[in-house]
PDB file of N, CA and C in Angstrom:
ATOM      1  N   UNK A   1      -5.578   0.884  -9.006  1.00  0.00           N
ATOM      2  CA  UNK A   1      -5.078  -0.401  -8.586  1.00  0.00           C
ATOM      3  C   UNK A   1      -5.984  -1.476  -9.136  1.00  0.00           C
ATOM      4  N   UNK A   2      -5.489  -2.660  -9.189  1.00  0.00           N
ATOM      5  CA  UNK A   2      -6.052  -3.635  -9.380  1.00  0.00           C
ATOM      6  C   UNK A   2      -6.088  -5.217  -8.994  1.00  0.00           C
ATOM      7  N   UNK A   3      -6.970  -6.073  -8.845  1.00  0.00           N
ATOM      8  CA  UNK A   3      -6.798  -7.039  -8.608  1.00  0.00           C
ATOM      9  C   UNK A   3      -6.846  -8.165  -9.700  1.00  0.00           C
ATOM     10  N   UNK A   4      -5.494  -9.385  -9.485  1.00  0.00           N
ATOM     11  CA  UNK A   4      -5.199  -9.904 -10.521  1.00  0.00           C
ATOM     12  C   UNK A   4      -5.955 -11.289 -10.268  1.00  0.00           C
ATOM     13  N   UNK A   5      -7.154 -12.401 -10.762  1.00  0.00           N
ATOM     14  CA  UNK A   5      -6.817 -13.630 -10.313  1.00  0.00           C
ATOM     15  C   UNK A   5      -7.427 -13.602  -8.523  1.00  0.00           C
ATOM     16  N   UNK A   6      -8.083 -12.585  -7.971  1.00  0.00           N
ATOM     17  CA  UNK A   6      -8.044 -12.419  -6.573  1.00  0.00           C
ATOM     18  C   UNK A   6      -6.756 -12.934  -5.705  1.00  0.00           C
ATOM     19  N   UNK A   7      -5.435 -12.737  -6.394  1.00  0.00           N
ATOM     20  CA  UNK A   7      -4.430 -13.175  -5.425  1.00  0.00           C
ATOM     21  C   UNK A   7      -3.158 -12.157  -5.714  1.00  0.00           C
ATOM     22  N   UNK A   8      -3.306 -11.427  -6.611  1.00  0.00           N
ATOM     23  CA  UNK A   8      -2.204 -10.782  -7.338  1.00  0.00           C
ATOM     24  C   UNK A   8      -3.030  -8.943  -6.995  1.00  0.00           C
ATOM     25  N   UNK A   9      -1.953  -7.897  -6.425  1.00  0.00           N
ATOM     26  CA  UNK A   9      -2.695  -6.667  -6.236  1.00  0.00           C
ATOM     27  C   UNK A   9      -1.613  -5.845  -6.261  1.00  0.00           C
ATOM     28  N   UNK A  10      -2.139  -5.392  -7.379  1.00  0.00           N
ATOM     29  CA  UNK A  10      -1.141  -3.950  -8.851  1.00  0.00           C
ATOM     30  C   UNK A  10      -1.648  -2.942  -8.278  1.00  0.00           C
ATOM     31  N   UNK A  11      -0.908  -1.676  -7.804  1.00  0.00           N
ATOM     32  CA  UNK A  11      -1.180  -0.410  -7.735  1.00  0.00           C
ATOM     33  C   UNK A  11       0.452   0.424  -8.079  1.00  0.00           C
ATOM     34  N   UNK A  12      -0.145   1.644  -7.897  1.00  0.00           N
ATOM     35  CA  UNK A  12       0.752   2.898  -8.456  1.00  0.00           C
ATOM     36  C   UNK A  12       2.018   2.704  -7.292  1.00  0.00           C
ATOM     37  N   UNK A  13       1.558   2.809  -5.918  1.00  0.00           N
ATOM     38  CA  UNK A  13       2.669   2.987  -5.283  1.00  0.00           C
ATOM     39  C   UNK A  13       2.892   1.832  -4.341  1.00  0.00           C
ATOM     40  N   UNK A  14       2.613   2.109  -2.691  1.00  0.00           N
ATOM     41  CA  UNK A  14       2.880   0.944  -2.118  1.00  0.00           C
ATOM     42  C   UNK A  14       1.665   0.362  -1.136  1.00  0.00           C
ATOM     43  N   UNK A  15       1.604  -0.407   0.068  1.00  0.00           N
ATOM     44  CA  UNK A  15       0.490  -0.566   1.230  1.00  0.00           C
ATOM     45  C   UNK A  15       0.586   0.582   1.955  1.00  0.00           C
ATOM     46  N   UNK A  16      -0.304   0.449   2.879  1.00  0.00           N
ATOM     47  CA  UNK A  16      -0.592   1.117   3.561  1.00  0.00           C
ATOM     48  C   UNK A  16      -1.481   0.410   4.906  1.00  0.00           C
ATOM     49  N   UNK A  17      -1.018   1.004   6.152  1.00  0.00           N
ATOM     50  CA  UNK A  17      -1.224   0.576   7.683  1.00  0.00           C
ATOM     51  C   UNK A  17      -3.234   0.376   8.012  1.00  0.00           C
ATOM     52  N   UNK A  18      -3.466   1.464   6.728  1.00  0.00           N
ATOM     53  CA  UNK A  18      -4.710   1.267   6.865  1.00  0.00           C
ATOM     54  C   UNK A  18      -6.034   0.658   5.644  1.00  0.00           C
ATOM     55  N   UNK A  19      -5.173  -0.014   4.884  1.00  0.00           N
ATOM     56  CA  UNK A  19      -5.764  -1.330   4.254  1.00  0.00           C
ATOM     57  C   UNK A  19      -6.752  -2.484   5.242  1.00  0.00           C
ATOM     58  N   UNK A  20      -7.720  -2.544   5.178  1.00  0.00           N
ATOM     59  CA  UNK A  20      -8.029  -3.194   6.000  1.00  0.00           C
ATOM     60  C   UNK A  20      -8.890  -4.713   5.036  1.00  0.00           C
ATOM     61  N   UNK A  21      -9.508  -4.224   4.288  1.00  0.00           N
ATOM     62  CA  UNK A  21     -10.085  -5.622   3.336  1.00  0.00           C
ATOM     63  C   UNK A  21      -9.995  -5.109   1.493  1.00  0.00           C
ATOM     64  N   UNK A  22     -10.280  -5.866   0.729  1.00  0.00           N
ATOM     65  CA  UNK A  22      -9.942  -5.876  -0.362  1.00  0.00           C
ATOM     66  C   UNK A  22     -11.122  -5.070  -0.499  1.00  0.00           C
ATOM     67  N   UNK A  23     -12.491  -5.443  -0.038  1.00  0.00           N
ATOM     68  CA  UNK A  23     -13.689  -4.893  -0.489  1.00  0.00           C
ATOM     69  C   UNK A  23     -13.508  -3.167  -0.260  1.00  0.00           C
ATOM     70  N   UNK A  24     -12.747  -3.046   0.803  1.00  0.00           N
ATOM     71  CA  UNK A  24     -11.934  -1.351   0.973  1.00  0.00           C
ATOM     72  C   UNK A  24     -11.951  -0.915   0.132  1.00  0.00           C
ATOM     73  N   UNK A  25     -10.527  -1.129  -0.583  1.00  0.00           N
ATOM     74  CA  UNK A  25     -10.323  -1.051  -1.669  1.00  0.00           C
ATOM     75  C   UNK A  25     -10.519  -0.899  -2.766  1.00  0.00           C
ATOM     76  N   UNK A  26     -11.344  -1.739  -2.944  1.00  0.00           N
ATOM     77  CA  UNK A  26     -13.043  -1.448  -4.484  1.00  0.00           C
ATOM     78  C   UNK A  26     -13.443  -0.509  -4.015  1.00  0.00           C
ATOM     79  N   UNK A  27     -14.326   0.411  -2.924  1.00  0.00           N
ATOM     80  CA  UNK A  27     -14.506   1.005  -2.424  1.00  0.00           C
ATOM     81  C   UNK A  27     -14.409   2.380  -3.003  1.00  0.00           C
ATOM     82  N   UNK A  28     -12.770   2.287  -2.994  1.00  0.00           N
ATOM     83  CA  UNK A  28     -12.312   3.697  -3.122  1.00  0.00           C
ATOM     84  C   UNK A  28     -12.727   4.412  -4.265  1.00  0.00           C
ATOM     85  N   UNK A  29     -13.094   5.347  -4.038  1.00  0.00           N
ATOM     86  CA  UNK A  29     -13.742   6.221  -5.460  1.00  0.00           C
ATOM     87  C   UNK A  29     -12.506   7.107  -6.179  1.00  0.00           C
ATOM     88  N   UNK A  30     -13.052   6.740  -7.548  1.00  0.00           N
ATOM     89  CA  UNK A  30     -11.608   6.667  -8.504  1.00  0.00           C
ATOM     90  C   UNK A  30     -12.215   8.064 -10.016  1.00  0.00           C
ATOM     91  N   UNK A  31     -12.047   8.685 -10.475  1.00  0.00           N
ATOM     92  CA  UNK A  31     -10.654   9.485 -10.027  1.00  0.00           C
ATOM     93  C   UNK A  31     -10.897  10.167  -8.308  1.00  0.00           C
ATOM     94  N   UNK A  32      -9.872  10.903  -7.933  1.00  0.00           N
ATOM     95  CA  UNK A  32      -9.901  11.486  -6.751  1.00  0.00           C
ATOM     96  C   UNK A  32      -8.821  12.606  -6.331  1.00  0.00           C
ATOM     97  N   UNK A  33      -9.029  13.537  -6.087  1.00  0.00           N
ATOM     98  CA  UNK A  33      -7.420  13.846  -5.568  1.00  0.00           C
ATOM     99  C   UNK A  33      -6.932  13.122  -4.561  1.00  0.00           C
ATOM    100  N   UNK A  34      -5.527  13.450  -4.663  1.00  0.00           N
ATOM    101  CA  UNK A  34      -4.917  12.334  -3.679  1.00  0.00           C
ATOM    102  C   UNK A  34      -4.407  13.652  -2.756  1.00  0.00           C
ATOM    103  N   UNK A  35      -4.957  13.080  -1.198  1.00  0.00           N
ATOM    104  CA  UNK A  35      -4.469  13.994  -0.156  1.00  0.00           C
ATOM    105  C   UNK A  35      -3.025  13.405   0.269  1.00  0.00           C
ATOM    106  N   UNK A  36      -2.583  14.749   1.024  1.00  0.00           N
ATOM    107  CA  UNK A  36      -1.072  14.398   1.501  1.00  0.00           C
ATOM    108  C   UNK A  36      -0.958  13.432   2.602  1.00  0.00           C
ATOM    109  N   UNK A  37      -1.890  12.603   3.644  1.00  0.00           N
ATOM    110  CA  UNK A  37      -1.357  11.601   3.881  1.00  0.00           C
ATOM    111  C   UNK A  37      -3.104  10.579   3.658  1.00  0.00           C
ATOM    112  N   UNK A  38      -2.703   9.165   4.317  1.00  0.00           N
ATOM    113  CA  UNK A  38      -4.092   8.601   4.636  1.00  0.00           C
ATOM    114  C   UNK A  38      -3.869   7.469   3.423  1.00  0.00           C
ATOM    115  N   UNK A  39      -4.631   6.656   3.370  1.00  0.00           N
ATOM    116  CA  UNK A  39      -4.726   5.537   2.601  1.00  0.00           C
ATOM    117  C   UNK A  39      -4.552   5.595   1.201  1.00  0.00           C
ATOM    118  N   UNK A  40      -5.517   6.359   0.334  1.00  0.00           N
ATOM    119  CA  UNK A  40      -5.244   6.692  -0.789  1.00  0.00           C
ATOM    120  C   UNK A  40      -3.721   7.604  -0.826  1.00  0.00           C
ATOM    121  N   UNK A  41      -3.440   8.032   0.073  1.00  0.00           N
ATOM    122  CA  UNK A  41      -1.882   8.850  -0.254  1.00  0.00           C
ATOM    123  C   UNK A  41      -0.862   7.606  -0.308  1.00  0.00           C
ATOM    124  N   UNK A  42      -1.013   6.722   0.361  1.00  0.00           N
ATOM    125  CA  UNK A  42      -0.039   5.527   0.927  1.00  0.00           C
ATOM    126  C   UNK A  42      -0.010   4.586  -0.492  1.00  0.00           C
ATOM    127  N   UNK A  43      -1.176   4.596  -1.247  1.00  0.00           N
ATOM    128  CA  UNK A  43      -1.400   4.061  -1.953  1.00  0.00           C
ATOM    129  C   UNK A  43      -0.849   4.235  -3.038  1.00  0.00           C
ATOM    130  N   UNK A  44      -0.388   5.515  -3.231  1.00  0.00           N
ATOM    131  CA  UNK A  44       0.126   6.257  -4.558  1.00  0.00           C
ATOM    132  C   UNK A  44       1.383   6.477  -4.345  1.00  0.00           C
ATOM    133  N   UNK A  45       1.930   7.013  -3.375  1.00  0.00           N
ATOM    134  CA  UNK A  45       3.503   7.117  -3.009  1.00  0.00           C
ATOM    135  C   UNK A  45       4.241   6.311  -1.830  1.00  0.00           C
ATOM    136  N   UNK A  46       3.993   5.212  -1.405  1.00  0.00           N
ATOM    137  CA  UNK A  46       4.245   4.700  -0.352  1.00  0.00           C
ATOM    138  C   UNK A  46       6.054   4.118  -1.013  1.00  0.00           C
ATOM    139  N   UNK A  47       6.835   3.711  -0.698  1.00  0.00           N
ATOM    140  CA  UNK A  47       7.794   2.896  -0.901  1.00  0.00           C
ATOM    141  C   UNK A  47       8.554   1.898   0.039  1.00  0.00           C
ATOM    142  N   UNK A  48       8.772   0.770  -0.601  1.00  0.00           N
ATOM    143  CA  UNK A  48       9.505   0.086   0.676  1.00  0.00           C
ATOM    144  C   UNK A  48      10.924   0.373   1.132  1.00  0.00           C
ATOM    145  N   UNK A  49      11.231  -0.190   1.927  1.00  0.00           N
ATOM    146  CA  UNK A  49      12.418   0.332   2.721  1.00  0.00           C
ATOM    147  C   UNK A  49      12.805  -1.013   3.450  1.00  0.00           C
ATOM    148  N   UNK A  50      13.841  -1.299   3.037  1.00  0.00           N
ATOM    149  CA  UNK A  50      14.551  -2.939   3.626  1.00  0.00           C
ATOM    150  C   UNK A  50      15.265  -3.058   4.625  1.00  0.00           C
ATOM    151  N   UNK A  51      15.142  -3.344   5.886  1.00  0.00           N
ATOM    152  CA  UNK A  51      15.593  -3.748   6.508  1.00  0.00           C
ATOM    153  C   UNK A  51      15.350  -2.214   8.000  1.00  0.00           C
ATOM    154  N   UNK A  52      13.934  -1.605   7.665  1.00  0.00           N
ATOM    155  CA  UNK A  52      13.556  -0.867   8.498  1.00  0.00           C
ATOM    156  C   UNK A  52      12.907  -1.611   9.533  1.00  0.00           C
ATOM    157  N   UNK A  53      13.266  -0.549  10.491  1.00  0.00           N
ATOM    158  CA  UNK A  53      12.916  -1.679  11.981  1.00  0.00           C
ATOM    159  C   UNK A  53      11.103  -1.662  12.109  1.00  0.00           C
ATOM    160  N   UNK A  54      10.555  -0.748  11.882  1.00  0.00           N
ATOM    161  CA  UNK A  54       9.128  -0.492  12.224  1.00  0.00           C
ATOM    162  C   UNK A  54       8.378  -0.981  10.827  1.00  0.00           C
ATOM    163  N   UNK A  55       7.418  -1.308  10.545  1.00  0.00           N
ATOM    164  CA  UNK A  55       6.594  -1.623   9.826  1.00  0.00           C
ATOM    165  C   UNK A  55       6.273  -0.701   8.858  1.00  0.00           C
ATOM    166  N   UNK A  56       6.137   0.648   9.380  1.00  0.00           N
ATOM    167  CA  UNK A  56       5.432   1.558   8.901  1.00  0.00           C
ATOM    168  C   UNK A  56       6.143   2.842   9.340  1.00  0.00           C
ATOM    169  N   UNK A  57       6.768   3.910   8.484  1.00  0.00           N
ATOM    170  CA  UNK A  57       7.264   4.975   8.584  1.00  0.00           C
ATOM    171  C   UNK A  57       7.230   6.183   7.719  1.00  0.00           C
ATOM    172  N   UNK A  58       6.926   7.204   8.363  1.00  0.00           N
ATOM    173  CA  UNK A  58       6.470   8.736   7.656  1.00  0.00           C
ATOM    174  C   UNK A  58       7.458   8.459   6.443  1.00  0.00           C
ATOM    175  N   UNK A  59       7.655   8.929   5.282  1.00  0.00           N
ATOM    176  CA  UNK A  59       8.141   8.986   4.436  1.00  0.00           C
ATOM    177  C   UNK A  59       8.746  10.371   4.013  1.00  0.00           C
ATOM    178  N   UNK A  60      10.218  10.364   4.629  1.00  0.00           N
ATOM    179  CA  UNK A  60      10.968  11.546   4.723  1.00  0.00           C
ATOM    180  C   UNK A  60      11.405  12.237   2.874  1.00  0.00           C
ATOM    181  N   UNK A  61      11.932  11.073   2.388  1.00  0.00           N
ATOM    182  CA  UNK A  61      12.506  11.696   0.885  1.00  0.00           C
ATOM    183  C   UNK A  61      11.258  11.888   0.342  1.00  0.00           C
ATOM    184  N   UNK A  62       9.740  11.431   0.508  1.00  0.00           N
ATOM    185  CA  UNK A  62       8.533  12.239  -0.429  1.00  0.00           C
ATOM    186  C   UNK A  62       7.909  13.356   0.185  1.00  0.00           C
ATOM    187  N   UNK A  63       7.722  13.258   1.507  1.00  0.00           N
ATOM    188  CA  UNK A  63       7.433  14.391   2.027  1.00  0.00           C
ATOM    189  C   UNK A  63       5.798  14.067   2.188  1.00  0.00           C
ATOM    190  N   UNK A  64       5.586  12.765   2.062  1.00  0.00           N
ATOM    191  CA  UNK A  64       3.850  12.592   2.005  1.00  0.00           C
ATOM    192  C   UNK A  64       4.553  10.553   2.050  1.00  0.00           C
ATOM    193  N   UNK A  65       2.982  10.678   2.188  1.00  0.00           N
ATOM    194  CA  UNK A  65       3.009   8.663   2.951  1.00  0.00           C
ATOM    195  C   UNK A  65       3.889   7.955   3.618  1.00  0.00           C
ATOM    196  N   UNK A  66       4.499   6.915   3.081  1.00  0.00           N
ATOM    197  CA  UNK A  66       5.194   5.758   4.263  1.00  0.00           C
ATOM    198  C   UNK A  66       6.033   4.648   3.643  1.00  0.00           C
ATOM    199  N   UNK A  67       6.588   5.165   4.209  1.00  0.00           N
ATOM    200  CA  UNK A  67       7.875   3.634   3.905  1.00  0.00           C
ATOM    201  C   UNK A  67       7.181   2.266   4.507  1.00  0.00           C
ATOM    202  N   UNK A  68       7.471   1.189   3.899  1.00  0.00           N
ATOM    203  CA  UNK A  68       6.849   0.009   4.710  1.00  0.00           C
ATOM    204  C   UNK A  68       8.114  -1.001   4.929  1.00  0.00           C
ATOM    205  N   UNK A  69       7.989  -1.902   5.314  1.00  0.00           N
ATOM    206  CA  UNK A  69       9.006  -3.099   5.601  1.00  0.00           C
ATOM    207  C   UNK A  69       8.543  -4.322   5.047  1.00  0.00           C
ATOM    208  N   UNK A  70       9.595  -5.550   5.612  1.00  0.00           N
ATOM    209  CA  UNK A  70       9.394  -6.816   4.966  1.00  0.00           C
ATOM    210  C   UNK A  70       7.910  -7.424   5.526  1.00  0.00           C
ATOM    211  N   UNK A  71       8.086  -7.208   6.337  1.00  0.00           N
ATOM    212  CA  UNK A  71       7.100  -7.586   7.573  1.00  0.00           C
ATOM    213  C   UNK A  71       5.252  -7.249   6.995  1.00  0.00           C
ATOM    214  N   UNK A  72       5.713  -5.629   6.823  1.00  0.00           N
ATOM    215  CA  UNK A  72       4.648  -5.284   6.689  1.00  0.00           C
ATOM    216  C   UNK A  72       3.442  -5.881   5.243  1.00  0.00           C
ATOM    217  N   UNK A  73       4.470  -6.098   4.294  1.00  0.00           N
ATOM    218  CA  UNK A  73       4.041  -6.622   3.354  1.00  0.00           C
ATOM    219  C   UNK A  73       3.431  -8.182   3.404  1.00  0.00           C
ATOM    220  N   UNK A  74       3.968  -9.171   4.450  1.00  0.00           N
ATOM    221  CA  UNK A  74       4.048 -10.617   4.407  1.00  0.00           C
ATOM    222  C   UNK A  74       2.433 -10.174   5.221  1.00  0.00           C
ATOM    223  N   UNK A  75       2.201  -9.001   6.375  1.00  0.00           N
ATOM    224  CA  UNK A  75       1.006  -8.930   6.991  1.00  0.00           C
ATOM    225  C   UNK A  75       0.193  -8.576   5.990  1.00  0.00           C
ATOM    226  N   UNK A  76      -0.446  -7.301   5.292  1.00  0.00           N
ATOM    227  CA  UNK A  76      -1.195  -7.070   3.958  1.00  0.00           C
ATOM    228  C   UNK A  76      -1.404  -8.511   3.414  1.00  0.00           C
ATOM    229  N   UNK A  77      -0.365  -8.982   2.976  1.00  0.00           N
ATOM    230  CA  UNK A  77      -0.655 -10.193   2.227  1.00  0.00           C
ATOM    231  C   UNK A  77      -1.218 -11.472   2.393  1.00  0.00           C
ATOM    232  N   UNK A  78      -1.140 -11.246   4.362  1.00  0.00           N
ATOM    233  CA  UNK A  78      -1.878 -12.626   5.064  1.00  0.00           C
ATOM    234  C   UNK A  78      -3.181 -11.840   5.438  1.00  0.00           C
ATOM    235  N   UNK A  79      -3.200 -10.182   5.277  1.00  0.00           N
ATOM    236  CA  UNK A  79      -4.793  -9.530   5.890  1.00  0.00           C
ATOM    237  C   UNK A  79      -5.773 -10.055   4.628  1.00  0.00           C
ATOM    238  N   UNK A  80      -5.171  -9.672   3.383  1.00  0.00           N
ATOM    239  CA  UNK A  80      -6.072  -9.632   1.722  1.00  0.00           C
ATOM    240  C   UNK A  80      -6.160 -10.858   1.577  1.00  0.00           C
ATOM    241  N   UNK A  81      -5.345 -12.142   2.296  1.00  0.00           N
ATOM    242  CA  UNK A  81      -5.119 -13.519   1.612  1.00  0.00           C
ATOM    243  C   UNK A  81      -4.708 -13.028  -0.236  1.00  0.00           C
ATOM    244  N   UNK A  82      -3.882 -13.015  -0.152  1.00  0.00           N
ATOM    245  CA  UNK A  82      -3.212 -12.522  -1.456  1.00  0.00           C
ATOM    246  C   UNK A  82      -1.739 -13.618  -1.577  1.00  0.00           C
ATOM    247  N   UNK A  83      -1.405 -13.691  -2.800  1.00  0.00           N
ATOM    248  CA  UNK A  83      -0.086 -14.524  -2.854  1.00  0.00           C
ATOM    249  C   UNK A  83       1.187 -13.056  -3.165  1.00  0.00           C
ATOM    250  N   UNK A  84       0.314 -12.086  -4.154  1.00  0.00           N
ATOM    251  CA  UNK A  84       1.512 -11.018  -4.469  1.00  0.00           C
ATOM    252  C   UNK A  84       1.410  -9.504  -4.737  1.00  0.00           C
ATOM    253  N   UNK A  85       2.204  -8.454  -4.213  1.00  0.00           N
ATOM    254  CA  UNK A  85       1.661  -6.932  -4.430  1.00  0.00           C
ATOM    255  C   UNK A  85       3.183  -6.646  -5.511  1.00  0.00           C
ATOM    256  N   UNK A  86       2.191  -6.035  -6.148  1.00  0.00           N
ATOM    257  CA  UNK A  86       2.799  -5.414  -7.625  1.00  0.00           C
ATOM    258  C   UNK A  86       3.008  -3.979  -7.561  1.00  0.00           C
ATOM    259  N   UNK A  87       3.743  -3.130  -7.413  1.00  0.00           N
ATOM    260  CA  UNK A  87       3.608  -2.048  -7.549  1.00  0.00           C
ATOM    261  C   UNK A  87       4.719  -1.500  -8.865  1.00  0.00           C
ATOM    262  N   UNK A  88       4.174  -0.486  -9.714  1.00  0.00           N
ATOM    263  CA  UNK A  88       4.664   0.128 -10.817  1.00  0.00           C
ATOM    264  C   UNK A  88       5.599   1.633 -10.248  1.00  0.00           C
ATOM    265  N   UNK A  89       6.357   1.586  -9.123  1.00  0.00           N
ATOM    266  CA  UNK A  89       7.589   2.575  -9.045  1.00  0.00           C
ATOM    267  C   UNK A  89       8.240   1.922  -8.031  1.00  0.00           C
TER     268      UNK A  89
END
């Protein structure tokens, strides 16, 4: 993942419930395997889901991470102070 401009944040898949600061994030030690659930999993296969009632949901069609919502994204984006999340799937 990456950060664009400190306002713009590119990764593989989607957020995740347990993002908590950007400095997190740097954090994460890269390469890694990616376990079947937890932050770095959320990170790599997460997808959104429109017009889901909960924020945050097991992710049935991958079988690993979380569906997120509208909601959840506008929160990430007011937690990071960020203007935009980019994700490449």
């Amino acid at each position: 993942m990456a950060l664009i401009d400190e306002k713009i944040l590119c990764m593989h898949g989607g957020i995740s419930q347990r993002i908590s600061s950007v400095e997190g994030l740097k954090k994460i030690k890269k390469p890694e395997n990616i376990p079947d659930d937890g932050l770095l999993c959320d990170l790599m296969w997460a997808d959104p889901e429109t017009g889901q009632r909960s924020d945050y949901e097991f992710n049935k069609s991958r079988g690993v991470g979380v569906t997120f919502n509208e909601k959840a994204v506008e929160d990430v984006c007011n937690k990071l102070d960020i203007d935009l999340i980019s994700r490449s799937h």
